[in-house]
PDB file of N, CA and C in Angstrom:
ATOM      1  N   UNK A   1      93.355 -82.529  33.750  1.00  0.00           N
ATOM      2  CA  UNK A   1      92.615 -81.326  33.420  1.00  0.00           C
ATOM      3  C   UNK A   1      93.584 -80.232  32.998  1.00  0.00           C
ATOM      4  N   UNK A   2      93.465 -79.461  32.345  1.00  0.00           N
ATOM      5  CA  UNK A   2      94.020 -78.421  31.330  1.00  0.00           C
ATOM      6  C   UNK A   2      92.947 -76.947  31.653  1.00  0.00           C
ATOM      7  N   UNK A   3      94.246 -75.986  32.611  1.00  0.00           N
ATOM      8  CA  UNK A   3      93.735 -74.552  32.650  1.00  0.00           C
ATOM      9  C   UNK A   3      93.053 -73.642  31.270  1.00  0.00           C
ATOM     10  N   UNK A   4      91.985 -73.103  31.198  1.00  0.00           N
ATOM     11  CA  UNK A   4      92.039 -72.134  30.106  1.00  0.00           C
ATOM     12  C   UNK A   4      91.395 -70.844  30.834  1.00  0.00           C
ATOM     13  N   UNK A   5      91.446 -70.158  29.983  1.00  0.00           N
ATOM     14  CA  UNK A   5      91.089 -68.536  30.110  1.00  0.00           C
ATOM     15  C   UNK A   5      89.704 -68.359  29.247  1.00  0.00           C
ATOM     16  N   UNK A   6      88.777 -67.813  29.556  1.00  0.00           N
ATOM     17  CA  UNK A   6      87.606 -67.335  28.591  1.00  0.00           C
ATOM     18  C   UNK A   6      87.497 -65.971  29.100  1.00  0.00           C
ATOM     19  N   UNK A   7      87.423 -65.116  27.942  1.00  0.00           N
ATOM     20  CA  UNK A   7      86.800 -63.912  27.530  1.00  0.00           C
ATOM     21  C   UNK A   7      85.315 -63.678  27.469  1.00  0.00           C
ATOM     22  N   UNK A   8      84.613 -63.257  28.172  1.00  0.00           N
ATOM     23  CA  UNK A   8      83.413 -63.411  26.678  1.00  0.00           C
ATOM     24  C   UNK A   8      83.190 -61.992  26.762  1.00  0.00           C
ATOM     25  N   UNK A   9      81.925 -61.201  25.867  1.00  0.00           N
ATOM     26  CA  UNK A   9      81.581 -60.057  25.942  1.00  0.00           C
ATOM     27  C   UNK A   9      79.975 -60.430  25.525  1.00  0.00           C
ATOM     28  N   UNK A  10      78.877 -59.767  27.088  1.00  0.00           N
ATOM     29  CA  UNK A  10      77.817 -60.348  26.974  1.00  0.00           C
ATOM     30  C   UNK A  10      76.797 -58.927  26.578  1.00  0.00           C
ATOM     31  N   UNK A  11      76.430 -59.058  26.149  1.00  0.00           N
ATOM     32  CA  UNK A  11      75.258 -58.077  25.294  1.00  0.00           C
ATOM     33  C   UNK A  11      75.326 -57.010  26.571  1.00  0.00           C
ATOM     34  N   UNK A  12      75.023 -55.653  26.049  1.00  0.00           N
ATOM     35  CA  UNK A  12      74.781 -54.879  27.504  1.00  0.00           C
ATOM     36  C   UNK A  12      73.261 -54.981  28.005  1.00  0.00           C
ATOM     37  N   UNK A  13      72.909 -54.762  27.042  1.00  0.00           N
ATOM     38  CA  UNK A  13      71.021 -55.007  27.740  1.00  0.00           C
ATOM     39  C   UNK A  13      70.984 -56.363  28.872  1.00  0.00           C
ATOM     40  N   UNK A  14      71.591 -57.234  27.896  1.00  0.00           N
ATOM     41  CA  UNK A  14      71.879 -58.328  29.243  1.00  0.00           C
ATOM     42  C   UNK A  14      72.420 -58.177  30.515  1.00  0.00           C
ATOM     43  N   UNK A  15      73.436 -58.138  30.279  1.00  0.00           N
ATOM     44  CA  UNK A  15      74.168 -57.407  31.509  1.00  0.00           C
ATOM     45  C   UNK A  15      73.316 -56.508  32.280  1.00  0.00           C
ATOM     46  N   UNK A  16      72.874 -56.042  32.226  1.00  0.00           N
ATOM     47  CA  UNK A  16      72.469 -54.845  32.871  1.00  0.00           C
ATOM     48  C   UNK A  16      70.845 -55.295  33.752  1.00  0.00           C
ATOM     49  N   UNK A  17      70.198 -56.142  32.969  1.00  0.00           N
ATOM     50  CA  UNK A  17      69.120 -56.576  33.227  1.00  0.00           C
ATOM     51  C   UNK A  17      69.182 -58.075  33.690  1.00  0.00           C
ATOM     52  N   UNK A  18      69.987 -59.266  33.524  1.00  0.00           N
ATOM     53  CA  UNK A  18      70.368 -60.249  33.630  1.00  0.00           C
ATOM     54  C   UNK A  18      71.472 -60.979  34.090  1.00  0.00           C
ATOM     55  N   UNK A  19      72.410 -59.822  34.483  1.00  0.00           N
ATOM     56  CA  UNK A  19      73.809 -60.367  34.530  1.00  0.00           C
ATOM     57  C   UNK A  19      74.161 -61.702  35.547  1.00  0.00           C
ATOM     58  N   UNK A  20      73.516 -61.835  35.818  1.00  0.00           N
ATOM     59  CA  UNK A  20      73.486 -62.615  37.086  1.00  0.00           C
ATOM     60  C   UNK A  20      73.127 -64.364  36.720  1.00  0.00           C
ATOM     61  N   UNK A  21      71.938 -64.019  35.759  1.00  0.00           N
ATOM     62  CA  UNK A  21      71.169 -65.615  35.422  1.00  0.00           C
ATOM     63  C   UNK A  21      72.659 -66.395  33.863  1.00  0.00           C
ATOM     64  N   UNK A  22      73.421 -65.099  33.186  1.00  0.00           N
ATOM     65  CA  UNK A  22      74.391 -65.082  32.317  1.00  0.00           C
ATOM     66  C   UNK A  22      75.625 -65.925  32.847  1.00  0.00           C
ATOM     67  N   UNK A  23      75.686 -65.322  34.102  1.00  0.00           N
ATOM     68  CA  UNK A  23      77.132 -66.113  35.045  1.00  0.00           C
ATOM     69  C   UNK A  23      76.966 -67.019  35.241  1.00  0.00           C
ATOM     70  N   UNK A  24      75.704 -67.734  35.643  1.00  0.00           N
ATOM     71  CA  UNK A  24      74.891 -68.627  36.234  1.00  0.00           C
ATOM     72  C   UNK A  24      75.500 -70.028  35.434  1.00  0.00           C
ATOM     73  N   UNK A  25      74.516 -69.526  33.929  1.00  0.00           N
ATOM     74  CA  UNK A  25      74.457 -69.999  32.784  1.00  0.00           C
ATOM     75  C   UNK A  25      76.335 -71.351  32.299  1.00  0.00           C
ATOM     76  N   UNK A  26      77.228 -69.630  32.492  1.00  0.00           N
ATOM     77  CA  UNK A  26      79.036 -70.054  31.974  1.00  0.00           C
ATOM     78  C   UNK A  26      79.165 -70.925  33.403  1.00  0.00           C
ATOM     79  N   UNK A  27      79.018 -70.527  34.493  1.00  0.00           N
ATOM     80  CA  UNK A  27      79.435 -71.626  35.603  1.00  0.00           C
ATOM     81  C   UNK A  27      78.769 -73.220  35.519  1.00  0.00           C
ATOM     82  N   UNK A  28      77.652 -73.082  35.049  1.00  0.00           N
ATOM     83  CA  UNK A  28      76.883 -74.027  35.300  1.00  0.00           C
ATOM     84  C   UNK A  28      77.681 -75.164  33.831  1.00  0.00           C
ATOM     85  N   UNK A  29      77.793 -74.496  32.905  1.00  0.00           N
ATOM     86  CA  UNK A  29      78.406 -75.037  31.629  1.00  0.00           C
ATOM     87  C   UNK A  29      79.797 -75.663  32.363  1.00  0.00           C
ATOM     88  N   UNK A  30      80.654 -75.097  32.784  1.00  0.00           N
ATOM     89  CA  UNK A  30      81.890 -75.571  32.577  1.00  0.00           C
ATOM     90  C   UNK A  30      81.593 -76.660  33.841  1.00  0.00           C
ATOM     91  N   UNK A  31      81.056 -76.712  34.750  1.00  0.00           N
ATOM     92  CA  UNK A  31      80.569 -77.961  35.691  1.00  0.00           C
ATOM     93  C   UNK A  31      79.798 -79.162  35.481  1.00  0.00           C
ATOM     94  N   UNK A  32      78.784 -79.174  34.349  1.00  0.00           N
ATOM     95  CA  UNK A  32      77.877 -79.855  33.867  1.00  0.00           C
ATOM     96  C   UNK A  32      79.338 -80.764  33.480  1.00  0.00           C
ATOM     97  N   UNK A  33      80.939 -80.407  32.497  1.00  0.00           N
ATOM     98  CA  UNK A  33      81.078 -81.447  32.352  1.00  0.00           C
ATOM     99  C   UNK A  33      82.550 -81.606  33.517  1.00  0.00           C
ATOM    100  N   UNK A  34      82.247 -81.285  34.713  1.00  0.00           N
ATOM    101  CA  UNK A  34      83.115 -81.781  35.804  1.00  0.00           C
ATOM    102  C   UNK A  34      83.950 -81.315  35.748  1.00  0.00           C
ATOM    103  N   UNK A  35      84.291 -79.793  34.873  1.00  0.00           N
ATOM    104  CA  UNK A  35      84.786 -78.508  35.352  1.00  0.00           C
ATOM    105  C   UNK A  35      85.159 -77.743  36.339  1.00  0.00           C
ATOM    106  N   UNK A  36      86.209 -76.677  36.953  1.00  0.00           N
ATOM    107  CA  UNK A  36      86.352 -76.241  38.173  1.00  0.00           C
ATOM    108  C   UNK A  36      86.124 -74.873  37.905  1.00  0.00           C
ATOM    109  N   UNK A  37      85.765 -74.146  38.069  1.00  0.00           N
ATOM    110  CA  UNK A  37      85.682 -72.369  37.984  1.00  0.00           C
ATOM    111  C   UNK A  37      87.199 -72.126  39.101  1.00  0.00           C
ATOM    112  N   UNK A  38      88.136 -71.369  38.547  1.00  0.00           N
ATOM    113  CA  UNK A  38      89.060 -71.201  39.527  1.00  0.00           C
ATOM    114  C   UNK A  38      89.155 -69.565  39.642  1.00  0.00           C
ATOM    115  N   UNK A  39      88.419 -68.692  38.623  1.00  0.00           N
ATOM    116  CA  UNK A  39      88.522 -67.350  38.842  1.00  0.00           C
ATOM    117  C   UNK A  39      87.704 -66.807  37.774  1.00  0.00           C
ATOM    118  N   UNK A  40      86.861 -65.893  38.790  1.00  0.00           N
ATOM    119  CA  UNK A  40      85.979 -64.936  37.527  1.00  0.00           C
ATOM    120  C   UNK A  40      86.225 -63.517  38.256  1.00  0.00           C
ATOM    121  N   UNK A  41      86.372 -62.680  36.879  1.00  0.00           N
ATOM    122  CA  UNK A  41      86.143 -61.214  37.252  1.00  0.00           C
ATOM    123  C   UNK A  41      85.637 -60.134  35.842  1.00  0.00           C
ATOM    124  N   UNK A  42      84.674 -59.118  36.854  1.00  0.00           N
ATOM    125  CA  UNK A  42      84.135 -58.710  35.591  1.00  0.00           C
ATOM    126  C   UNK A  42      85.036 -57.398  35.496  1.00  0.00           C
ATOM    127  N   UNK A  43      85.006 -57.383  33.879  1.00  0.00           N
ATOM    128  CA  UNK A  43      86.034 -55.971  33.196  1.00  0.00           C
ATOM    129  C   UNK A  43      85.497 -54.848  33.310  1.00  0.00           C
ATOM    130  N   UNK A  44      83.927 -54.801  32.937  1.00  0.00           N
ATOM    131  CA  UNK A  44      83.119 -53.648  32.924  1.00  0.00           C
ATOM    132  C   UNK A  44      82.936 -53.196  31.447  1.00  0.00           C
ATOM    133  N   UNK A  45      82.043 -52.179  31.261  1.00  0.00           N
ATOM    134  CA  UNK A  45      81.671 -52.386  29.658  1.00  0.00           C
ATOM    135  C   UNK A  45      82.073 -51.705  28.583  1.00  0.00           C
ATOM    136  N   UNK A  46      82.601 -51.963  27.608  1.00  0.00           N
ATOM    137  CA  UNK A  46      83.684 -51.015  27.290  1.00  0.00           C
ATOM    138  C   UNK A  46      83.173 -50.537  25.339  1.00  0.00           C
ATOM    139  N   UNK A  47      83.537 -49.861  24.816  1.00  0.00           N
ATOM    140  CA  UNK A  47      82.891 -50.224  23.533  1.00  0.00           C
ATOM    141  C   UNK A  47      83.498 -50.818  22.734  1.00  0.00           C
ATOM    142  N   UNK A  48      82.668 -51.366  21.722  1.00  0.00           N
ATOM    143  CA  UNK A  48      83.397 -52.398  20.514  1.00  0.00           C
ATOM    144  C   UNK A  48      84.057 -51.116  19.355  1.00  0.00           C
ATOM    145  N   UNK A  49      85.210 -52.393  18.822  1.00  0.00           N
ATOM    146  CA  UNK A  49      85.777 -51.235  17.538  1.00  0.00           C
ATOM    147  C   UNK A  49      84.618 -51.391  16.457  1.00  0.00           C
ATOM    148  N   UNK A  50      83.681 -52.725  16.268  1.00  0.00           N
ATOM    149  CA  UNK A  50      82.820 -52.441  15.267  1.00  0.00           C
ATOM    150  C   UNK A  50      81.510 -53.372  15.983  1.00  0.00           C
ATOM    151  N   UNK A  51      80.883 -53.317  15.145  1.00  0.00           N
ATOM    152  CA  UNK A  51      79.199 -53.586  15.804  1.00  0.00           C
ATOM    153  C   UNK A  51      79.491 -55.452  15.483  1.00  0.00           C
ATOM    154  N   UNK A  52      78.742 -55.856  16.764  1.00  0.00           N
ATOM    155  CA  UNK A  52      79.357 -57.393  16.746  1.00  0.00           C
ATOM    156  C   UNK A  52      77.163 -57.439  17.008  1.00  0.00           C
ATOM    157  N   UNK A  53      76.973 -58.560  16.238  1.00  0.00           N
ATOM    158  CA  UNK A  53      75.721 -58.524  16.316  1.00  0.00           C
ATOM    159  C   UNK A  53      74.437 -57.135  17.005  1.00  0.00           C
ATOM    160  N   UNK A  54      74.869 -56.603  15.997  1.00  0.00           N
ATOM    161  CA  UNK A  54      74.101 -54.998  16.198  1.00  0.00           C
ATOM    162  C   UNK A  54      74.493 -54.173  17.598  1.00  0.00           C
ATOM    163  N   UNK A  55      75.233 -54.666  18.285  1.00  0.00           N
ATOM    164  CA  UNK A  55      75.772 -54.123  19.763  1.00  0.00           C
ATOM    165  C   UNK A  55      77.098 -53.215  19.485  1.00  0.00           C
ATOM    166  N   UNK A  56      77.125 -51.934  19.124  1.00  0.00           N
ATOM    167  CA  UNK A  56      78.096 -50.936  19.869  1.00  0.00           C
ATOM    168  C   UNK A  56      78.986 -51.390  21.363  1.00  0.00           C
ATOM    169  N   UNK A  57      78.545 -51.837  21.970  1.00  0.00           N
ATOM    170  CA  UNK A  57      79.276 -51.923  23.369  1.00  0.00           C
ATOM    171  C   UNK A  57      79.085 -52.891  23.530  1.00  0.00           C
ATOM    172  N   UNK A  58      80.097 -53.922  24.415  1.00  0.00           N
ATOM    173  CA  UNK A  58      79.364 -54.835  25.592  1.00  0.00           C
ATOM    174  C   UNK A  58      79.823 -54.688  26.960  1.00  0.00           C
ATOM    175  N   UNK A  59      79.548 -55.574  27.403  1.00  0.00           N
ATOM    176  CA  UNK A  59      80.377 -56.184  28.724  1.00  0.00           C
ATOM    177  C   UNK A  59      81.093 -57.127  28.941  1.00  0.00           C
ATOM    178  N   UNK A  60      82.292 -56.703  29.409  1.00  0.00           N
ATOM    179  CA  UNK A  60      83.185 -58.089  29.697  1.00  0.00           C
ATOM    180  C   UNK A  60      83.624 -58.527  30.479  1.00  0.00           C
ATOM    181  N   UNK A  61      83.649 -60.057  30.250  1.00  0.00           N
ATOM    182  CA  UNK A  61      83.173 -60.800  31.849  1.00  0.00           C
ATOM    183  C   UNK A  61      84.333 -62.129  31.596  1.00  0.00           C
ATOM    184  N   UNK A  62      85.976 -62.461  32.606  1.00  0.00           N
ATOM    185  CA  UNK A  62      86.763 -62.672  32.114  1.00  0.00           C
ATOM    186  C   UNK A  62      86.718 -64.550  33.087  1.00  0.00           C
ATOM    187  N   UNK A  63      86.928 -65.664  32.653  1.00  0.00           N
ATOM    188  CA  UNK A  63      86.648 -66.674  33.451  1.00  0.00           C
ATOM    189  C   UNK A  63      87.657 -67.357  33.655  1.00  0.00           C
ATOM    190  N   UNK A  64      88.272 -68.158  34.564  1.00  0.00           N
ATOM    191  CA  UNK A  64      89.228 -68.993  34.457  1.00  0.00           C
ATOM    192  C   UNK A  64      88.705 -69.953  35.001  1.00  0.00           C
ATOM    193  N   UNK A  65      89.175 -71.511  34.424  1.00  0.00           N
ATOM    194  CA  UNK A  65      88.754 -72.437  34.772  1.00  0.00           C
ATOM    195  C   UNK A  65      89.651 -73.488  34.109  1.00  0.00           C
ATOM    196  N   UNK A  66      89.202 -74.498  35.003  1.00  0.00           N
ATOM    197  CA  UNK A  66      90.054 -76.336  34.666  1.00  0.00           C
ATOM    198  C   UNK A  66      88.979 -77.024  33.688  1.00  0.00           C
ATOM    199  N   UNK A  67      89.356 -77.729  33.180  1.00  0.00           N
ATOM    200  CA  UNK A  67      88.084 -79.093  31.938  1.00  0.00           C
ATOM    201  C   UNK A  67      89.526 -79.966  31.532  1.00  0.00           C
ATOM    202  N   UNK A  68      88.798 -80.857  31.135  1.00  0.00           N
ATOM    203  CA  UNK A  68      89.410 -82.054  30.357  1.00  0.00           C
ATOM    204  C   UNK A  68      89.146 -81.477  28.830  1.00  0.00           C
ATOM    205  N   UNK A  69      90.243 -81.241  28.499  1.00  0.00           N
ATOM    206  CA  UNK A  69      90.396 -81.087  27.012  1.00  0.00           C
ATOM    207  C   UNK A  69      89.006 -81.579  25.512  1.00  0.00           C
ATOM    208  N   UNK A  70      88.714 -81.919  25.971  1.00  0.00           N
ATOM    209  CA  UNK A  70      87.650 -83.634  25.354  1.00  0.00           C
ATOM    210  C   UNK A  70      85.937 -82.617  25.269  1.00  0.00           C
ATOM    211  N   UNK A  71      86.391 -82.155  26.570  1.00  0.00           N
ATOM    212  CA  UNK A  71      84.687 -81.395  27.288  1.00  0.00           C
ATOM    213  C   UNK A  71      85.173 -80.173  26.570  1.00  0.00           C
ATOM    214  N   UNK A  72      85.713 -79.453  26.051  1.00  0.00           N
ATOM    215  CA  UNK A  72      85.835 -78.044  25.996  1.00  0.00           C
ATOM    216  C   UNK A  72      85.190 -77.840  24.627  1.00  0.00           C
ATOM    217  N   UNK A  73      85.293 -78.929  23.427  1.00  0.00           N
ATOM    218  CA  UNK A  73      84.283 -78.270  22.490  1.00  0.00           C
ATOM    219  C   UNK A  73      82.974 -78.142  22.962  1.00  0.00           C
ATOM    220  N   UNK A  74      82.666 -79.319  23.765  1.00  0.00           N
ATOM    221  CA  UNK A  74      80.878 -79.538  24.167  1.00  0.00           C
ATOM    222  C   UNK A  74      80.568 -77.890  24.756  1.00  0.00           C
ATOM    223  N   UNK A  75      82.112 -77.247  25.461  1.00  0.00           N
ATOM    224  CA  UNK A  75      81.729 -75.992  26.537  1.00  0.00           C
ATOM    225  C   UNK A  75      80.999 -74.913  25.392  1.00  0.00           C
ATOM    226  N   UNK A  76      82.018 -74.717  24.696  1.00  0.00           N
ATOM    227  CA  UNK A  76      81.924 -73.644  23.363  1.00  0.00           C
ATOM    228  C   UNK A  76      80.813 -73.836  22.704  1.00  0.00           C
ATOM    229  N   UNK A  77      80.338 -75.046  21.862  1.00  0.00           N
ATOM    230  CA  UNK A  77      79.105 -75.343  21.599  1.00  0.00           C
ATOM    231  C   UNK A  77      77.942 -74.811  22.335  1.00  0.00           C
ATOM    232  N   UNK A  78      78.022 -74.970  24.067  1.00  0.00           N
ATOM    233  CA  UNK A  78      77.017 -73.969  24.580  1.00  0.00           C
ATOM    234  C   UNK A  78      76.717 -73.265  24.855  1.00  0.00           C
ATOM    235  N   UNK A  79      78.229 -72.455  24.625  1.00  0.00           N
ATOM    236  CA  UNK A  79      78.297 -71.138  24.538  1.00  0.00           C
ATOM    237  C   UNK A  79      77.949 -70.127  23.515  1.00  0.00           C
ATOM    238  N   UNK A  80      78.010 -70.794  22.434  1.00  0.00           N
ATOM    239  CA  UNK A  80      77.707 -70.666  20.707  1.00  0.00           C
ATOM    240  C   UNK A  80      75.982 -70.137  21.193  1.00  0.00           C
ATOM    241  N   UNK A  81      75.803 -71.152  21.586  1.00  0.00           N
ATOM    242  CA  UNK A  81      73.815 -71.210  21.486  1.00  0.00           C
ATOM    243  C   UNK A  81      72.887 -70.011  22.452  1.00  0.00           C
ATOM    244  N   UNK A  82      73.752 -69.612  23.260  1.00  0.00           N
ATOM    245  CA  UNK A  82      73.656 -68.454  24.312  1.00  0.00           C
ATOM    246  C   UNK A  82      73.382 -67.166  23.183  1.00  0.00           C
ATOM    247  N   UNK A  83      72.167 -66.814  23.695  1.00  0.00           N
ATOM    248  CA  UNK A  83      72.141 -65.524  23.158  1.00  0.00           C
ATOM    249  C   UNK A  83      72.339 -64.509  23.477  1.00  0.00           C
ATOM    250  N   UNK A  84      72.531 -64.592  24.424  1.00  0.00           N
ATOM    251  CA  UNK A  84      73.477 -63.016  25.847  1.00  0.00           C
ATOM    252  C   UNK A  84      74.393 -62.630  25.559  1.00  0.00           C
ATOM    253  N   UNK A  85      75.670 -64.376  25.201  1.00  0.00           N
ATOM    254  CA  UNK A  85      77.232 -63.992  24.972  1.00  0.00           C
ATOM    255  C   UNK A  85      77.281 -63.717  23.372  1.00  0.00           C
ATOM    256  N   UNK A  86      77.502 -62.200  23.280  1.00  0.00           N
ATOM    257  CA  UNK A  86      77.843 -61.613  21.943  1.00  0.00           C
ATOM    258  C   UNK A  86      79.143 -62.261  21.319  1.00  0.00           C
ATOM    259  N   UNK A  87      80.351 -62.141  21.830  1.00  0.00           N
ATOM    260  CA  UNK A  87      81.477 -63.089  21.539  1.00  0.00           C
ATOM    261  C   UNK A  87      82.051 -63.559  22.905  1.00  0.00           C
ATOM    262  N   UNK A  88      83.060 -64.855  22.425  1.00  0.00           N
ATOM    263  CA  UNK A  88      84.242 -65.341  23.186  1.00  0.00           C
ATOM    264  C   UNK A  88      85.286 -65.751  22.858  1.00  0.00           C
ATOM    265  N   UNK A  89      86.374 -65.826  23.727  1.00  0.00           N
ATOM    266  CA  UNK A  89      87.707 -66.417  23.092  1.00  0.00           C
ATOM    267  C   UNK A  89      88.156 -67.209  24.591  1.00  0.00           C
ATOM    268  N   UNK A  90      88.369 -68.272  24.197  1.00  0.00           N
ATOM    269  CA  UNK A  90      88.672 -69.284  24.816  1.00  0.00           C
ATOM    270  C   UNK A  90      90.353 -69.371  24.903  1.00  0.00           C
ATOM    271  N   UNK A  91      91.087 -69.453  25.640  1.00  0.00           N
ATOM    272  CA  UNK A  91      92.764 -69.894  25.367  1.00  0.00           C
ATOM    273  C   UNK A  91      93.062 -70.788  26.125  1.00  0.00           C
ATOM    274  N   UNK A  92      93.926 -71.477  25.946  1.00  0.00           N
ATOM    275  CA  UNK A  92      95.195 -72.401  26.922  1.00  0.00           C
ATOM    276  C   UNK A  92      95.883 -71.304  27.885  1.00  0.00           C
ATOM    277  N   UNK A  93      95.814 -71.516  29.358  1.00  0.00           N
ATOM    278  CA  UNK A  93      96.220 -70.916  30.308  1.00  0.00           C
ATOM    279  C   UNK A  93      97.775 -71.842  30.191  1.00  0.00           C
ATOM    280  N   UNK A  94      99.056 -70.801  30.629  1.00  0.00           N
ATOM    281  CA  UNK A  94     100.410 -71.659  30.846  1.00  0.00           C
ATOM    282  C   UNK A  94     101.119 -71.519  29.958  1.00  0.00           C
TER     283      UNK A  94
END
């Protein structure tokens, strides 16, 4: 398994009204494929330099976790389809 880092920045209306079923959602993803969550913390909401799907601001919500290399497009793919997470950036932790 191979550490990475995720970013994401989740809509604020979400956040604010949902934040909870959103976390739910990224934990449940990176476990579905036998994933470890090793650290989450939220940034708080900060504004964008330009409008990322009509959103001025979001929230950002920072994840660390283990996957097998193999599973990590399947992760992104369901992260893609999420309509909460405005963007993400995924990296190689190390």
């Amino acid at each position: 398994m191979r550490k990475y880092e995720c970013l994401f920045i989740v809509d604020p209306e979400a956040a604010s009204a949902r934040f909870d079923q959103v976390k739910t959602a990224i934990r449940q993803d990176i476990e579905r494929f036998h994933g470890l969550l090793d650290k989450t913390e939220e940034l708080g909401q900060r504004v964008l330099g330009y409008a990322v799907r009509h959103c001025r601001e979001g929230f950002y919500y920072l994840v660390q976790f283990s996957v097998e290399p193999q599973a990590l497009m399947e992760i992104q793919a369901r992260y893609r389809l999420n309509p909460d997470i405005v963007r993400f950036l995924v990296l190689a932790a190390e």
